[in-house]
N, C-alpha and C. Protein backbone atom coordinates (compact mmCIF):
# COMPACT_ATOMS: atom_id res chain seq x y z
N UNK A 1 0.84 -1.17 0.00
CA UNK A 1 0.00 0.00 0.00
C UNK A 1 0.90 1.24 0.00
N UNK A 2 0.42 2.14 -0.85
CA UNK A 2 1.08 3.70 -0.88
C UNK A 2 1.20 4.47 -0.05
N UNK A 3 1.84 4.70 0.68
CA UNK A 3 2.20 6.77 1.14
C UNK A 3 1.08 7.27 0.96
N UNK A 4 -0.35 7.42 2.09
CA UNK A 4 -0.97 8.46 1.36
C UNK A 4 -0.63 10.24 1.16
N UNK A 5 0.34 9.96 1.42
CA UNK A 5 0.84 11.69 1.13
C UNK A 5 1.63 11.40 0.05
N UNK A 6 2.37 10.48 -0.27
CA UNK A 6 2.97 9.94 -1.74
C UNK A 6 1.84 9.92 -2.75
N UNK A 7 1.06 9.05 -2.42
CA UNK A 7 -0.29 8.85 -3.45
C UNK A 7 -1.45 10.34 -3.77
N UNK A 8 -1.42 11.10 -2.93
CA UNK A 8 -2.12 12.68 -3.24
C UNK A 8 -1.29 13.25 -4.00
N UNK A 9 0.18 13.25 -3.55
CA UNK A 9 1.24 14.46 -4.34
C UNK A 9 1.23 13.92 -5.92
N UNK A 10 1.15 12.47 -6.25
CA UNK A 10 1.11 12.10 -7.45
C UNK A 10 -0.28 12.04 -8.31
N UNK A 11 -0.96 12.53 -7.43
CA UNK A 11 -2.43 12.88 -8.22
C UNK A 11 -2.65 14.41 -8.38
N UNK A 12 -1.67 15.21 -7.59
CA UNK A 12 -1.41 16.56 -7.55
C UNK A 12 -0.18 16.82 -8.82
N UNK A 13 0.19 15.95 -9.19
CA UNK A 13 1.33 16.01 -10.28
C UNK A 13 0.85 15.78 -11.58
N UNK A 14 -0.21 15.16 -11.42
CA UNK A 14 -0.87 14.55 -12.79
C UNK A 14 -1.65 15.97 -13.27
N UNK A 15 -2.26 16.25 -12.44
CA UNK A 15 -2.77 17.63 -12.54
C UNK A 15 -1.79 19.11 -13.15
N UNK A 16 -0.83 19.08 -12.03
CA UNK A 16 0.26 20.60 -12.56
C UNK A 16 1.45 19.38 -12.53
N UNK A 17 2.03 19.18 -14.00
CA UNK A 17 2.83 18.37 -14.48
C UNK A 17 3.98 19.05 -13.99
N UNK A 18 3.98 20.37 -14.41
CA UNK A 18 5.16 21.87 -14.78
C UNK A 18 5.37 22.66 -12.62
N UNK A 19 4.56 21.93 -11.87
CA UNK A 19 4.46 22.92 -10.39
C UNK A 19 6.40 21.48 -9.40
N UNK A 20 7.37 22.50 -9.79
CA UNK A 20 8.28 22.11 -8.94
C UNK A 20 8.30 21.92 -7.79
N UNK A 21 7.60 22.65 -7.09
CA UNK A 21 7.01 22.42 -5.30
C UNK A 21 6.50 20.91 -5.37
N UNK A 22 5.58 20.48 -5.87
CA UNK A 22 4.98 19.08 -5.96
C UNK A 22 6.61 18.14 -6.23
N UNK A 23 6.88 17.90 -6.98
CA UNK A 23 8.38 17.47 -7.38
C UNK A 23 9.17 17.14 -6.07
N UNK A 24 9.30 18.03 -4.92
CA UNK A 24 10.38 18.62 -4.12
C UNK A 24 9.62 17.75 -3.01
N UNK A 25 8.30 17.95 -2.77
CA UNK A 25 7.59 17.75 -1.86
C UNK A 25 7.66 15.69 -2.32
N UNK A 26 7.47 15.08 -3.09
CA UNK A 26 7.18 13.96 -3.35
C UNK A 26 8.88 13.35 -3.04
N UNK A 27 9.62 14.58 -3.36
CA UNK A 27 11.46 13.91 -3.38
C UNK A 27 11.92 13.69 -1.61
N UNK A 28 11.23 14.60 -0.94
CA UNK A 28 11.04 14.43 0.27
C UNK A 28 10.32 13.66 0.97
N UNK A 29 9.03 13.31 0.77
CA UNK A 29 8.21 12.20 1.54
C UNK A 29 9.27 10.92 1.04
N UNK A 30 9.86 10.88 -0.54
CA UNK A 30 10.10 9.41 -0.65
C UNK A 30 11.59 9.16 0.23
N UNK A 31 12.25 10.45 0.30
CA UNK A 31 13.57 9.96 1.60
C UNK A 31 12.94 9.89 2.61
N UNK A 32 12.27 10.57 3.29
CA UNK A 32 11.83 9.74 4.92
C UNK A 32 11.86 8.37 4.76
N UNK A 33 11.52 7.80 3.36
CA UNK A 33 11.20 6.30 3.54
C UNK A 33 12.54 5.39 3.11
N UNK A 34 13.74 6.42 2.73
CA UNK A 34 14.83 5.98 2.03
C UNK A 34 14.92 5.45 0.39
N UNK A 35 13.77 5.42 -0.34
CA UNK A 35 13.57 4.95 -1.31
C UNK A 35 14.33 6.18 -2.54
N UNK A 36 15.62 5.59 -2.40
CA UNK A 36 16.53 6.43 -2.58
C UNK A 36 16.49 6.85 -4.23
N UNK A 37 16.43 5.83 -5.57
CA UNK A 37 16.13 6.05 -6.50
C UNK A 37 14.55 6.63 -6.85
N UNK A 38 13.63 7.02 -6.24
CA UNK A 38 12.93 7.95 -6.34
C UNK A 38 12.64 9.04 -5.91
N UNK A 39 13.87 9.51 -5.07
CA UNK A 39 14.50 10.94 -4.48
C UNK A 39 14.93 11.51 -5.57
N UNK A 40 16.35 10.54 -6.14
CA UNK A 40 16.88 11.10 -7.37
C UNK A 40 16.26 11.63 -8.37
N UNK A 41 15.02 10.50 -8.56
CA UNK A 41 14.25 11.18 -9.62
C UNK A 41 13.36 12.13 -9.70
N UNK A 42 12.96 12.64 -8.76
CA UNK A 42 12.01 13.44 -8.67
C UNK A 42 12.82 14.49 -8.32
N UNK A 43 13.90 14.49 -7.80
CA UNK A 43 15.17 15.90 -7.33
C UNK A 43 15.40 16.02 -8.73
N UNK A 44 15.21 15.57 -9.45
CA UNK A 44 15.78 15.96 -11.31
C UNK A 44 14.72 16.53 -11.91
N UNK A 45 13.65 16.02 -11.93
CA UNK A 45 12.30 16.56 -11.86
C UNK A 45 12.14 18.27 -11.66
N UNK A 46 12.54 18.54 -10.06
CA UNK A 46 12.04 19.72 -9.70
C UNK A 46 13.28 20.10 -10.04
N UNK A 47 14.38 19.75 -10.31
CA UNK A 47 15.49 20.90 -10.47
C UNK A 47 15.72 20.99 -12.07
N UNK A 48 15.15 20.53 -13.27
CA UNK A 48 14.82 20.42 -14.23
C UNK A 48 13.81 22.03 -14.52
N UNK A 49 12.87 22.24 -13.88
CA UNK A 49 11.62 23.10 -13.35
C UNK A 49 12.10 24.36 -12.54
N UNK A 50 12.76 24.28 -11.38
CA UNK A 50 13.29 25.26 -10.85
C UNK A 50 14.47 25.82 -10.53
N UNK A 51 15.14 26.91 -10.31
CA UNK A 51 16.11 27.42 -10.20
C UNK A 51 16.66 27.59 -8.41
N UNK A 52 16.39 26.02 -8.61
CA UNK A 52 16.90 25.60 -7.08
C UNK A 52 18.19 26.69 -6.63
N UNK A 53 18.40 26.80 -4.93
CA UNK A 53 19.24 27.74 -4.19
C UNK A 53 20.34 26.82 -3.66
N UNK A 54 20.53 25.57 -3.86
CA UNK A 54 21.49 24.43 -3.09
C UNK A 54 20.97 23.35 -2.67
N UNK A 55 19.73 23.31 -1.99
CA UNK A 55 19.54 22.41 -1.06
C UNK A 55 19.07 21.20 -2.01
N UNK A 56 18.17 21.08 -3.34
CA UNK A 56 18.05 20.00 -4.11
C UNK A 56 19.18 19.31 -4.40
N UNK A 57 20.31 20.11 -4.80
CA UNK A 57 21.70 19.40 -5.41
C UNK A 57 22.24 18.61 -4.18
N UNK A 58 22.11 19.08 -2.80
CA UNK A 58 22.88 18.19 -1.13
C UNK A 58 21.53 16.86 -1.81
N UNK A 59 20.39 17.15 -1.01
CA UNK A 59 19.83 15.99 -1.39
C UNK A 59 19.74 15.23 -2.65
N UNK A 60 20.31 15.95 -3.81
CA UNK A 60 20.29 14.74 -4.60
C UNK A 60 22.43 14.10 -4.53
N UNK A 61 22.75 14.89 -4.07
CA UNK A 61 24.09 13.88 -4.02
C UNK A 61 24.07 13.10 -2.92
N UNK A 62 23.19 13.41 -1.85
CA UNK A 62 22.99 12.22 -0.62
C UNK A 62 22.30 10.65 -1.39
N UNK A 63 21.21 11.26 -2.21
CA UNK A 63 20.45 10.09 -2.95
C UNK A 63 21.06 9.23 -3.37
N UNK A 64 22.20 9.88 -4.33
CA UNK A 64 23.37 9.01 -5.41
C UNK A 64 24.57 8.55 -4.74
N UNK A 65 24.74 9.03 -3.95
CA UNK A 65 25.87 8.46 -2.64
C UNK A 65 25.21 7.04 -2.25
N UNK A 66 23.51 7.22 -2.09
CA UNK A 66 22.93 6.05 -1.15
C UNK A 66 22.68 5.01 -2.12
N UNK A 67 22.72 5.25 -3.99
CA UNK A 67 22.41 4.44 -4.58
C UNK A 67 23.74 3.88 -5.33
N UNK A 68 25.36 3.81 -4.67
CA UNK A 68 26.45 3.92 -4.92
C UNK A 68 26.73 4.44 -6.28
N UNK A 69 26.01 5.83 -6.86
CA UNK A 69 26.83 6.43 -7.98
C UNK A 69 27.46 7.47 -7.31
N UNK A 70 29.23 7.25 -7.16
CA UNK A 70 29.28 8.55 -6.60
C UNK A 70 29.63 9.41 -7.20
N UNK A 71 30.75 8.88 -9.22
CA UNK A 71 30.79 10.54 -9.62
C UNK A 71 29.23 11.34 -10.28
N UNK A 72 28.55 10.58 -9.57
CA UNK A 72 27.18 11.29 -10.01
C UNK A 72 27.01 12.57 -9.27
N UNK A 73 26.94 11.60 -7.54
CA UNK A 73 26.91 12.60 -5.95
C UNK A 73 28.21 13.35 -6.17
N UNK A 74 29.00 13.47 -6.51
CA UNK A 74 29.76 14.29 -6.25
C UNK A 74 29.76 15.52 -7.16
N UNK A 75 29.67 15.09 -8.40
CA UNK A 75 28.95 16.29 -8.99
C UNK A 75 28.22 17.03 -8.92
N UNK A 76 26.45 16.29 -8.30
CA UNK A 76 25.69 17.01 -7.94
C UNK A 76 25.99 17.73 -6.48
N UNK A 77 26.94 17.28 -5.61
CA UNK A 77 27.88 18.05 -4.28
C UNK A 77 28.42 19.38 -4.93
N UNK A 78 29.07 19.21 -6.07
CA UNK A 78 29.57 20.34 -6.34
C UNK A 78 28.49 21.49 -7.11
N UNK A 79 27.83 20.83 -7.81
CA UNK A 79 26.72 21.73 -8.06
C UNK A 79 26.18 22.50 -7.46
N UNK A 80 25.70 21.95 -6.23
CA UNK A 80 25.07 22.68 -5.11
C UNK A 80 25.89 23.65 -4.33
N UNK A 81 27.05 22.99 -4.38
CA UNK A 81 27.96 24.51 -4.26
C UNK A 81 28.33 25.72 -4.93
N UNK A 82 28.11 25.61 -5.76
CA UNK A 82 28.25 26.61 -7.43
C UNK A 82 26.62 27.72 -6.69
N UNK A 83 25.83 26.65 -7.09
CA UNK A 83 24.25 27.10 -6.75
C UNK A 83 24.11 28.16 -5.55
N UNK A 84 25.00 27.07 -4.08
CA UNK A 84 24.55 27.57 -3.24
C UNK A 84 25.66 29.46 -3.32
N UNK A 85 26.33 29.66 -3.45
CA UNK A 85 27.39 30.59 -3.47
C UNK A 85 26.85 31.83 -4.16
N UNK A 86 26.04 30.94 -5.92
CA UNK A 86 25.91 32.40 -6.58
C UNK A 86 24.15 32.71 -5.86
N UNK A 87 23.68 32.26 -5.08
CA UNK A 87 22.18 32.76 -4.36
C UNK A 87 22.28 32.96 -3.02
N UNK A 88 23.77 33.26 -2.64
CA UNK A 88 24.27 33.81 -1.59
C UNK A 88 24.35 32.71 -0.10
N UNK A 89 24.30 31.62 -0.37
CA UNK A 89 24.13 30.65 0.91
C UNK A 89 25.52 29.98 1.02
N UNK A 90 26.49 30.77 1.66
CA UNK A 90 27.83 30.16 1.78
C UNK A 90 27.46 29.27 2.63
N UNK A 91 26.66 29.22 3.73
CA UNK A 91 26.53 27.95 4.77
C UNK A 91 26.50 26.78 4.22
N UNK A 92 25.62 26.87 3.53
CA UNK A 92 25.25 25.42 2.46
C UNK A 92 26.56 25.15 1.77
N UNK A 93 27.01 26.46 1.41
CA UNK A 93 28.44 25.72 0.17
C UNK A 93 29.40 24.93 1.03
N UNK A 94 29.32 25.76 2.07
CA UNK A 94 30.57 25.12 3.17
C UNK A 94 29.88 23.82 3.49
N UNK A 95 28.83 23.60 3.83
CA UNK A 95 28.81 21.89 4.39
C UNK A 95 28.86 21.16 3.02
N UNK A 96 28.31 21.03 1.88
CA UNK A 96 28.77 21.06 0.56
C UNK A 96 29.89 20.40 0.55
N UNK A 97 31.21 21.37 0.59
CA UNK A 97 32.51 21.07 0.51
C UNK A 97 33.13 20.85 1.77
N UNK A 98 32.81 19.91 2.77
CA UNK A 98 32.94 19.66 3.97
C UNK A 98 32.42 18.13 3.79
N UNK A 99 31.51 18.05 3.06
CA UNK A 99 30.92 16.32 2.64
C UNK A 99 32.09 15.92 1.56
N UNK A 100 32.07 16.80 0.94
CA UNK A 100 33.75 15.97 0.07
C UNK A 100 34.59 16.18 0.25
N UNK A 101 35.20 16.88 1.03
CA UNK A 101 36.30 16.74 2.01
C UNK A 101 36.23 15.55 2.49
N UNK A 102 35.38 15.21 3.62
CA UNK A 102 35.40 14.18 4.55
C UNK A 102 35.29 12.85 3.47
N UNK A 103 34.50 12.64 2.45
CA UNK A 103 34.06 11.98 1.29
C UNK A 103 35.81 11.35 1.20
N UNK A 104 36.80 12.27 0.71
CA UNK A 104 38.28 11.77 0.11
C UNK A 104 37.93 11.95 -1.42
């Protein structure tokens, strides 16, 4: 049986195909559950759609870390640092480059 908060957001998606919030929101209910290749996909989804600030690119290199692609995660690590820097969130860049640091 489905997530009913998984199963609304995807009847809310069918509806606004193009609404990135729905995307973000579905990429999130499915990590609480760890279902790690449908984080990824739906973090591609909304960042496909929006002009994400950092925080999609951490969670999607946590996703690809958890689904062992790591020059995937690490790219998308560095992305989110690029992201987070030029929309002014050095905090984010620094833990960012503090996960691949520690990463090696």
């Amino acid at each position: 049986m489905e997530n009913p908060r998984i199963a609304a957001l995807h009847r809310m998606v069918e509806l606004s195909p193009n609404d990135a919030r729905l995307r973000f929101g579905l990429a999130l209910e499915y990590e609480k559950l760890e279902r790690w290749e449908q984080v990824a996909n739906e973090l591609r989804e909304y960042l496909a759609l929006a002009d994400d600030q950092g925080n999609a690119w951490g969670r999607l290199g946590r996703a690809l870390r958890e689904l062992g692609r790591e020059a995937e995660a690490r790219e998308s690590y560095r992305r989110g640092i690029d992201t987070a820097n030029r929309h002014g969130h050095p905090g984010m860049a620094a833990e960012f480059e503090e996960i691949l640091e520690e990463w090696g």
